[in-house]
N, C-alpha and C. Protein backbone atom coordinates (compact mmCIF):
# COMPACT_ATOMS: atom_id res chain seq x y z
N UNK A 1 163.13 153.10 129.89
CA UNK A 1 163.91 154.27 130.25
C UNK A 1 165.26 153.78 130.80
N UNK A 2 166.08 153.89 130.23
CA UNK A 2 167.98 153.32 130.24
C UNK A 2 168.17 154.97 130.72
N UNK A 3 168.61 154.81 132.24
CA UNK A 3 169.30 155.49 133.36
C UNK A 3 170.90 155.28 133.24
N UNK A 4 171.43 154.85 132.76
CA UNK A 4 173.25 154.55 132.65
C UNK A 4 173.27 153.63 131.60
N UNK A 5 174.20 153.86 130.63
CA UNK A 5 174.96 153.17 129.62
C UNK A 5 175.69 152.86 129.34
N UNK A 6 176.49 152.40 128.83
CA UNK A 6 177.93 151.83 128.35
C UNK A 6 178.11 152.06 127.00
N UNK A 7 179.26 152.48 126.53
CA UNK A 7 179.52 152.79 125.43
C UNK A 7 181.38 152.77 125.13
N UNK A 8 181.69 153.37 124.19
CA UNK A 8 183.00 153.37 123.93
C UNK A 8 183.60 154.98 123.42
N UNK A 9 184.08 155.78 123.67
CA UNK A 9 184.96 156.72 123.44
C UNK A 9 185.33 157.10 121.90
N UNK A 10 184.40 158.28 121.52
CA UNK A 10 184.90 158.60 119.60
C UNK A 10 185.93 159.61 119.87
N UNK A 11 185.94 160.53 120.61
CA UNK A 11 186.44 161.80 120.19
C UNK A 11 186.41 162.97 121.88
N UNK A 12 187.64 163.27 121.79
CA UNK A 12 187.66 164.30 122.83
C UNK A 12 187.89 165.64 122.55
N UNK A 13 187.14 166.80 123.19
CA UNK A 13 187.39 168.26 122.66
C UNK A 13 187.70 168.68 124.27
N UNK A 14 188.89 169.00 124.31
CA UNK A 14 189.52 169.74 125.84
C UNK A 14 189.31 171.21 126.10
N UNK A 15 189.10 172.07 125.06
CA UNK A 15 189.02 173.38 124.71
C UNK A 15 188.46 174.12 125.77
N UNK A 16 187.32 173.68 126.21
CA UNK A 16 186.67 174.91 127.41
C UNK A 16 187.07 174.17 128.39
N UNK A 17 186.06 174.69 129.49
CA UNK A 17 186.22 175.07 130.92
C UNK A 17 186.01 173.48 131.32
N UNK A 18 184.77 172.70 130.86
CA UNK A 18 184.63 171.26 130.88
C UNK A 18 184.70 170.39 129.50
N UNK A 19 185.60 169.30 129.99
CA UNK A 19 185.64 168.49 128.65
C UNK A 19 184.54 167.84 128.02
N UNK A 20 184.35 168.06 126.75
CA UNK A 20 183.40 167.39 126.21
C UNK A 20 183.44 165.80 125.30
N UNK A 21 183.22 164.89 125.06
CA UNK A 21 183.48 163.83 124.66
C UNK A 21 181.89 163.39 123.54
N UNK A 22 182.71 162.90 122.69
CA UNK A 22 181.93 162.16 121.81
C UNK A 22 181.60 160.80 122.25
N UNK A 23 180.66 159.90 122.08
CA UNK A 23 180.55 158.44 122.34
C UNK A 23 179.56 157.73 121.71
N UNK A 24 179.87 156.84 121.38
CA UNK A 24 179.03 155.28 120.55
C UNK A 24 178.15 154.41 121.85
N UNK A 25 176.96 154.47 121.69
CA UNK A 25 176.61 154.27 122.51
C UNK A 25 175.84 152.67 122.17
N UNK A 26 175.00 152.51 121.59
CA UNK A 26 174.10 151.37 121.16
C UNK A 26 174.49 151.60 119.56
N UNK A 27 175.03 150.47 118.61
CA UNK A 27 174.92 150.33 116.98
C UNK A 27 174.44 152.03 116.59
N UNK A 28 175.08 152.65 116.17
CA UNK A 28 174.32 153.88 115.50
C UNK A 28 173.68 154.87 115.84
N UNK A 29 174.22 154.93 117.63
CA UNK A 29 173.68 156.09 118.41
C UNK A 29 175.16 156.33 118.94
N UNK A 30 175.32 157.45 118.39
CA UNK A 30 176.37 158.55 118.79
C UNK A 30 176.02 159.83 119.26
N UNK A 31 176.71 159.66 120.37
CA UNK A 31 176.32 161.30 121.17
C UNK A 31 177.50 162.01 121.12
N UNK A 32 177.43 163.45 120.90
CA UNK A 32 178.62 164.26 120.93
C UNK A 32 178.20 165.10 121.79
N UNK A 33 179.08 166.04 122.37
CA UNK A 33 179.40 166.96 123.55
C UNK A 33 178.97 166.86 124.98
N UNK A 34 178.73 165.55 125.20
CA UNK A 34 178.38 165.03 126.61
C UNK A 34 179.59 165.52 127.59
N UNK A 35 178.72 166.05 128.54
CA UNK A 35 180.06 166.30 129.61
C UNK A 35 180.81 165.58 130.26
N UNK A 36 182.61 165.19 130.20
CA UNK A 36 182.68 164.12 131.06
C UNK A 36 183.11 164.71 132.37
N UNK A 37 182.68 164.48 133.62
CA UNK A 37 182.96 165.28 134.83
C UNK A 37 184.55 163.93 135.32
N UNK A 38 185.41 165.17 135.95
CA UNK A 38 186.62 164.33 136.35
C UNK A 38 186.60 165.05 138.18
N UNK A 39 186.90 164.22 138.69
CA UNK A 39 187.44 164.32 140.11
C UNK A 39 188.28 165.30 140.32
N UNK A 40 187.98 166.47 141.55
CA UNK A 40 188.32 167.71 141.73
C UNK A 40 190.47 167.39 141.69
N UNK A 41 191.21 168.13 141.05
CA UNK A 41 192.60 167.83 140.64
C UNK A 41 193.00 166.73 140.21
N UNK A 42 192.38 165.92 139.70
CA UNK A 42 192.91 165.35 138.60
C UNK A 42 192.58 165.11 136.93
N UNK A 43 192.83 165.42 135.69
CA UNK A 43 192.35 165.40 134.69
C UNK A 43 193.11 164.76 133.80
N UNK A 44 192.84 164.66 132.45
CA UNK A 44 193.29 163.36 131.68
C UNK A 44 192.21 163.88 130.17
N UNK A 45 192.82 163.62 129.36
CA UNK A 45 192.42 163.66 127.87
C UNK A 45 192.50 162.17 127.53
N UNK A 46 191.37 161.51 127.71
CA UNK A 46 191.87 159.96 127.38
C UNK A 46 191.91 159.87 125.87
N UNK A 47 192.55 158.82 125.58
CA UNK A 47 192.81 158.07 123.83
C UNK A 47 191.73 157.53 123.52
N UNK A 48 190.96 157.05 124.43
CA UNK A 48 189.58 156.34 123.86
C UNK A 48 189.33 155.38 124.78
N UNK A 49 188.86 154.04 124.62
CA UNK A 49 188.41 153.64 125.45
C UNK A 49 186.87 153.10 125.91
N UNK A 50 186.24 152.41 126.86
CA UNK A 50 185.18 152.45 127.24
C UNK A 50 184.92 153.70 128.26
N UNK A 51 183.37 154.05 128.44
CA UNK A 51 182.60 154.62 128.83
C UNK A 51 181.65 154.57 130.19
N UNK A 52 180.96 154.68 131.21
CA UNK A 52 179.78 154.52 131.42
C UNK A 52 179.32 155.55 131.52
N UNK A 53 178.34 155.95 131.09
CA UNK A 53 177.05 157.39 130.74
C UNK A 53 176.36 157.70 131.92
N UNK A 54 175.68 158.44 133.12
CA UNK A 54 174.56 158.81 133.41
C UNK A 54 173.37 159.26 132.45
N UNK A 55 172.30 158.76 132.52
CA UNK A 55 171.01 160.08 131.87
C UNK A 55 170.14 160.32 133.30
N UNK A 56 170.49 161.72 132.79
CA UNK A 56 169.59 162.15 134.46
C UNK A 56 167.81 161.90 133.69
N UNK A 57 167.00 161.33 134.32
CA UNK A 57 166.00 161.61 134.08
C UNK A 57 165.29 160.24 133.11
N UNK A 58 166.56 159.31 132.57
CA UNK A 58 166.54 158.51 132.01
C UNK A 58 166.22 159.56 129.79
N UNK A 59 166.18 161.25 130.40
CA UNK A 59 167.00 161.89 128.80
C UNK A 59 168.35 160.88 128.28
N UNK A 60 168.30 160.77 127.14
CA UNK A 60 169.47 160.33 126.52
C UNK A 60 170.07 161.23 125.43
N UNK A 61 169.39 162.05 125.35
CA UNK A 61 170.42 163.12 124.97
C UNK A 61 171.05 164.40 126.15
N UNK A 62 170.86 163.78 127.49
CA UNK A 62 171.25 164.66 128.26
C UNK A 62 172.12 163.84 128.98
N UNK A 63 173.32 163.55 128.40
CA UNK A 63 174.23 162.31 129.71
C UNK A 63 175.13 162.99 130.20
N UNK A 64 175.96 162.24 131.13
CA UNK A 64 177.04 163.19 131.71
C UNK A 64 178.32 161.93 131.83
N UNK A 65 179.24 161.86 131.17
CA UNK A 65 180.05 160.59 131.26
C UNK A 65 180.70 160.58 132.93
N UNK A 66 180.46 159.35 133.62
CA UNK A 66 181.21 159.75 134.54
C UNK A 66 182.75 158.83 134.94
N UNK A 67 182.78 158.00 133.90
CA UNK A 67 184.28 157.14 133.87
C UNK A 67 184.40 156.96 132.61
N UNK A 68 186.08 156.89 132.63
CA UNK A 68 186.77 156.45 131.00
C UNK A 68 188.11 155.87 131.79
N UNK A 69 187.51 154.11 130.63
CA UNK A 69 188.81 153.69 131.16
C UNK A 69 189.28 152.85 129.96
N UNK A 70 190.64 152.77 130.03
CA UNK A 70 191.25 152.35 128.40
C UNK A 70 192.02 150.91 129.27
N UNK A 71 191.39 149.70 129.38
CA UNK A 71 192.19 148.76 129.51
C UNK A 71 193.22 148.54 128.53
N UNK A 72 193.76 149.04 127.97
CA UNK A 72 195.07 148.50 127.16
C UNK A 72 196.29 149.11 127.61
N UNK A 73 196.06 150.24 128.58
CA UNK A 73 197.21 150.71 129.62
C UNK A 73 197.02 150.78 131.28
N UNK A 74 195.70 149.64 131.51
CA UNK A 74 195.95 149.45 132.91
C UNK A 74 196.71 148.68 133.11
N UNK A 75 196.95 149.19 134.42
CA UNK A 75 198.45 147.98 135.30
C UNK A 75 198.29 147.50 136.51
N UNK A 76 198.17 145.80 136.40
CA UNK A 76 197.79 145.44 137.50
C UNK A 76 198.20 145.45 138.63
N UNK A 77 197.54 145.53 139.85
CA UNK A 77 197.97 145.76 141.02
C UNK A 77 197.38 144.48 142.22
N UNK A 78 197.92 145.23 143.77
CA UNK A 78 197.17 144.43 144.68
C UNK A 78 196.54 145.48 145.23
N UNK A 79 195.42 144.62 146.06
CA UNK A 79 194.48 144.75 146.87
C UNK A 79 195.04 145.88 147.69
N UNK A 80 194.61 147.23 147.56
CA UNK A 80 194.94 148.64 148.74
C UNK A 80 195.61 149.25 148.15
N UNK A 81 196.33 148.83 146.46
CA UNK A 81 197.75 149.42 145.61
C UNK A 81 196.99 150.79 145.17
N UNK A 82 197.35 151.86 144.94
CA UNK A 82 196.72 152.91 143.76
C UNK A 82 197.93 153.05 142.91
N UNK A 83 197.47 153.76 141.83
CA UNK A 83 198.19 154.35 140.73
C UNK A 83 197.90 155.17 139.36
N UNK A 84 198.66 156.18 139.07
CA UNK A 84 198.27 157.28 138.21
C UNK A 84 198.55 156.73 137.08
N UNK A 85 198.43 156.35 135.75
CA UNK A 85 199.51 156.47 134.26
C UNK A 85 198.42 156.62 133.74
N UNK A 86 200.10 156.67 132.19
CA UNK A 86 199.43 156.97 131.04
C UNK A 86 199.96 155.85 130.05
N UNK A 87 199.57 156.24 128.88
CA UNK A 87 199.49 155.13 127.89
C UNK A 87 201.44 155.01 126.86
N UNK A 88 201.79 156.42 127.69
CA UNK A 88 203.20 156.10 127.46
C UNK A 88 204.21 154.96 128.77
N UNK A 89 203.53 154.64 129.80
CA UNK A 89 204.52 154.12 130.62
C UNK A 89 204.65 154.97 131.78
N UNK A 90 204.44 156.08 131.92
CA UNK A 90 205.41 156.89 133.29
C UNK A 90 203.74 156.73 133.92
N UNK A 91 204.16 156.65 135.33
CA UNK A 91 203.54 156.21 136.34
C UNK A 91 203.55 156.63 137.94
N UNK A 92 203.04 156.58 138.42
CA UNK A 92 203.18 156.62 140.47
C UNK A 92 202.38 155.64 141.18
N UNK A 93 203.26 154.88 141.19
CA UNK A 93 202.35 153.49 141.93
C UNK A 93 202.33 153.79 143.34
N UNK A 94 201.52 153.96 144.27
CA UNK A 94 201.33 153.36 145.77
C UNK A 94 201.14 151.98 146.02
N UNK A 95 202.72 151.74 145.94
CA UNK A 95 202.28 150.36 146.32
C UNK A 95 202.80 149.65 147.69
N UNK A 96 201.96 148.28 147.90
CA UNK A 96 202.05 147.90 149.32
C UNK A 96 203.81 148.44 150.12
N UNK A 97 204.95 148.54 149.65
CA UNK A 97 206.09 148.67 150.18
C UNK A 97 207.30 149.31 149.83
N UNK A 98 206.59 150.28 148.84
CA UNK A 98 206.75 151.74 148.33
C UNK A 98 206.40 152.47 147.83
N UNK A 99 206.54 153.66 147.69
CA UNK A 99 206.00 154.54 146.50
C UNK A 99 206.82 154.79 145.20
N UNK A 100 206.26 154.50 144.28
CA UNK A 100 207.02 154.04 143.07
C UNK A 100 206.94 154.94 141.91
N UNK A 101 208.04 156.25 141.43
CA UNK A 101 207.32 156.56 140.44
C UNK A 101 208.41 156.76 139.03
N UNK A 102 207.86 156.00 138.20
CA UNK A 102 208.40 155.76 136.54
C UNK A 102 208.46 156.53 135.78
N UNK A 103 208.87 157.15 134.77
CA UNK A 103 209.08 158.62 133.79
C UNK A 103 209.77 157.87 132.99
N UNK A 104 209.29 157.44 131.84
CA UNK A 104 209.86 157.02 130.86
C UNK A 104 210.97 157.78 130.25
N UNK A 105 210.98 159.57 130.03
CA UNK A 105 212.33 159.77 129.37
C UNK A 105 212.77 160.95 130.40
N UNK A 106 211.88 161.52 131.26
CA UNK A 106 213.10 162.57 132.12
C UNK A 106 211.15 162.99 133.42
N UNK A 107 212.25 162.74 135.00
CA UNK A 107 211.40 163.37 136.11
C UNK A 107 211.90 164.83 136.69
N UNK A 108 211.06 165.68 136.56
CA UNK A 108 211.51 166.63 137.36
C UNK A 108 210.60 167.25 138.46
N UNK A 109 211.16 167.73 139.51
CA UNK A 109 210.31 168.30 140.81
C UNK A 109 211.05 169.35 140.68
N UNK A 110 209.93 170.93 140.90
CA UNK A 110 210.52 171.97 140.89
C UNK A 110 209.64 172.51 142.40
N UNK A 111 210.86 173.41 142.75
CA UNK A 111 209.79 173.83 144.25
C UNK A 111 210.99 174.74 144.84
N UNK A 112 210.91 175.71 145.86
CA UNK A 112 212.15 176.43 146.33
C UNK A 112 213.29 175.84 147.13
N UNK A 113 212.77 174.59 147.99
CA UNK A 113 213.74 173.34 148.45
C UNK A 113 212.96 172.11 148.46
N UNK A 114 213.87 171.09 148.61
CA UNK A 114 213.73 169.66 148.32
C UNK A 114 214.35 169.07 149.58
N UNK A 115 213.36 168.72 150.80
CA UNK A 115 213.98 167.91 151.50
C UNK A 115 213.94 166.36 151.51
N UNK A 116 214.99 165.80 151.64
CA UNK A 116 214.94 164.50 151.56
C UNK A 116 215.06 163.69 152.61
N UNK A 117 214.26 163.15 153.58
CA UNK A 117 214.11 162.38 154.97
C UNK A 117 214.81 161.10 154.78
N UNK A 118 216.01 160.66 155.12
CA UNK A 118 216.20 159.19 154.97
C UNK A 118 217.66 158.75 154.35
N UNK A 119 218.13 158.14 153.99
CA UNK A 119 219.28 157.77 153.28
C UNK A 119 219.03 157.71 151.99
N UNK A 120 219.67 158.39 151.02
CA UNK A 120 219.74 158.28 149.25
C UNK A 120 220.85 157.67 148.86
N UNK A 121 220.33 156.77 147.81
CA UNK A 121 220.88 155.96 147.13
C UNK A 121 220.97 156.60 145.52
N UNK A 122 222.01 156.60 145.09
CA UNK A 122 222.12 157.24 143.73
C UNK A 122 222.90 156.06 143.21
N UNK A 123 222.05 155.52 141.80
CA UNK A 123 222.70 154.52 140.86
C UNK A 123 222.73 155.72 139.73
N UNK A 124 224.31 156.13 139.01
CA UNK A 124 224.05 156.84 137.83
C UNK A 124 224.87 157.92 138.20
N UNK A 125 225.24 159.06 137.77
CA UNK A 125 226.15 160.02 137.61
C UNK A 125 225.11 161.16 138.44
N UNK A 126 225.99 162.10 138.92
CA UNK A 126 225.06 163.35 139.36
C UNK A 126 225.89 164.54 139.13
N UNK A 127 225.00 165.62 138.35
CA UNK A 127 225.51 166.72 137.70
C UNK A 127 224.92 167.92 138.70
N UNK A 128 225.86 168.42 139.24
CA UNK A 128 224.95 169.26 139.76
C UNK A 128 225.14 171.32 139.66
N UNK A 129 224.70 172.24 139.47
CA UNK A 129 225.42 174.00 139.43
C UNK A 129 225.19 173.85 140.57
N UNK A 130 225.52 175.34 141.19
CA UNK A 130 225.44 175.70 142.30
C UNK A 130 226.54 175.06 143.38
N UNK A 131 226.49 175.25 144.61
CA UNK A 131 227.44 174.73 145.30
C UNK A 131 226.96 173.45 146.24
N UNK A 132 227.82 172.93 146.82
CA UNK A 132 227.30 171.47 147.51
C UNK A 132 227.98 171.68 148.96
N UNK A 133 226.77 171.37 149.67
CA UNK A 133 227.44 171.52 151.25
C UNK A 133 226.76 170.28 152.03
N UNK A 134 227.93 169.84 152.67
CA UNK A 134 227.41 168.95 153.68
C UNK A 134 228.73 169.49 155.33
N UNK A 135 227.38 168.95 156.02
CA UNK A 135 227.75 169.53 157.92
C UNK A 135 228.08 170.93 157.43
N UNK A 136 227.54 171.67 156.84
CA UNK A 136 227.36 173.18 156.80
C UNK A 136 228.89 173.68 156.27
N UNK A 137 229.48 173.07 155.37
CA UNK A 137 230.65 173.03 155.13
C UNK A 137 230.86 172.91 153.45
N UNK A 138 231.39 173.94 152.94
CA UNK A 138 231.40 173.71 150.96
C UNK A 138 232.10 172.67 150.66
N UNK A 139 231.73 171.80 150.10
CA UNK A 139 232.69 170.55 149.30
C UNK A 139 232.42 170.88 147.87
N UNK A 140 231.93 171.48 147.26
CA UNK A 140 231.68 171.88 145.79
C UNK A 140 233.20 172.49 145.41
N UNK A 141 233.52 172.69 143.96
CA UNK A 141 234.51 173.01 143.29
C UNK A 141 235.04 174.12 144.16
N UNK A 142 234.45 174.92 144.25
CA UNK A 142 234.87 176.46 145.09
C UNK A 142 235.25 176.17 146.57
N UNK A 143 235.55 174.84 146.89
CA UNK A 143 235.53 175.23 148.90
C UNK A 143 237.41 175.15 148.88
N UNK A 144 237.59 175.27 149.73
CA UNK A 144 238.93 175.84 149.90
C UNK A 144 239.57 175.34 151.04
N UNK A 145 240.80 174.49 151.34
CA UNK A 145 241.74 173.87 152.37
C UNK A 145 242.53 175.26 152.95
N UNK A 146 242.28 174.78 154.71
CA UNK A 146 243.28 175.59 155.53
C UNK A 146 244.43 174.80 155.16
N UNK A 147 246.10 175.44 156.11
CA UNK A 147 246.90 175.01 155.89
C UNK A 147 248.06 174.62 154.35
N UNK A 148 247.30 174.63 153.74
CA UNK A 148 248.26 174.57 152.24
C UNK A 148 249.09 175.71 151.91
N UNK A 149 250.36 175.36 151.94
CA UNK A 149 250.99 176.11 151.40
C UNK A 149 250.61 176.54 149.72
N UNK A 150 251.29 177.65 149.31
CA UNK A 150 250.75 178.47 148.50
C UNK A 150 251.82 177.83 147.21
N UNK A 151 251.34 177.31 146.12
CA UNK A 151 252.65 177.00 145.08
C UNK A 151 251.66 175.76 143.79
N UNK A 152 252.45 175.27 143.21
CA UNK A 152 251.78 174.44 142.29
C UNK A 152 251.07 173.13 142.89
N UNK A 153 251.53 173.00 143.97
CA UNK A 153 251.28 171.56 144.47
C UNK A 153 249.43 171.26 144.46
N UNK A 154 248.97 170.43 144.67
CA UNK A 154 247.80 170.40 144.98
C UNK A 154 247.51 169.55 146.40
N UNK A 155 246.45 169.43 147.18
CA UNK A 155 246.37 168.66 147.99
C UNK A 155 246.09 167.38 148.01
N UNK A 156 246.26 167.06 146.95
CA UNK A 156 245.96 165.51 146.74
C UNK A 156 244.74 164.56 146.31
N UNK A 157 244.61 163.45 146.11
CA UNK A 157 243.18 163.23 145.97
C UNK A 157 242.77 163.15 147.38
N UNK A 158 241.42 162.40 147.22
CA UNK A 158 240.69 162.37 148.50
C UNK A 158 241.20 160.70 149.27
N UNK A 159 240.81 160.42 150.31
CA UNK A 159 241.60 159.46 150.89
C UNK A 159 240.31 158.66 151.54
């Protein structure tokens, strides 16, 4: 009676409520629609990969996958490091002496504000709508100098 197995990853169906997965289990034993259970907020459609199976009861047609892992896009770490990816590259490393996170072609955070604790460093151009204020004061296209006389002149560049 084989209680846990090892196997390798045929086929994923995401469609309902729980994912179901195909798997190769021993030469010529393939199981399809085994449930794979994932950790409450986080989920993943893996590419394939290895397996390990539960059978409750030591049933083998009753398994429940409970890991899938595709060594050909893990990334090594140290001892206490975590990290999320995928098999394109973009990533969020916790690592020992930052938090690190990679987006291969574009990151975005959407939310009603964005505070930022600390000093920012910007390598790269910044585009921004809306208006820009710093010490509660408009510096965006629209803010406007006391004192200037009224005529073609401009006030100059910045100094």
């Amino acid at each position: 009676m084989m209680m846990f197995g090892r196997g390798v990853l045929r086929g994923v169906s995401d469609s309902g409520p729980r994912q179901q997965v195909q798997v190769e289990l021993l030469k010529d034993e393939l199981r399809d629609g085994l449930e794979h259970m994932q950790n409450y907020g986080f989920t993943s459609h893996p590419l394939g990969g290895d397996v390990a199976v539960a059978f409750l009861g030591g049933n083998r047609e009753q398994g429940i996958v409970l890991v899938v892992d595709d060594r050909r896009f893990r990334i090594p770490l140290l001892a206490g490091e975590v990290a999320i990816y995928d098999d394109l590259g973009n990533k969020i490393e916790l690592l020992r002496e930052m938090v690190k996170v990679t987006a291969v072609q574009h990151l975005e955070a959407q939310a009603p504000t964005i505070k930022l604790i600390g000093d920012l460093e910007v390598i790269g151009n910044i585009t921004t709508t809306g208006t820009i204020t710093n010490n509660s004061k408009n510096i965006g296209s629209t803010h406007q100098h006391g004192g200037v006389t009224a005529g073609s002149g401009n006030s100059g560049a910045p100094i």
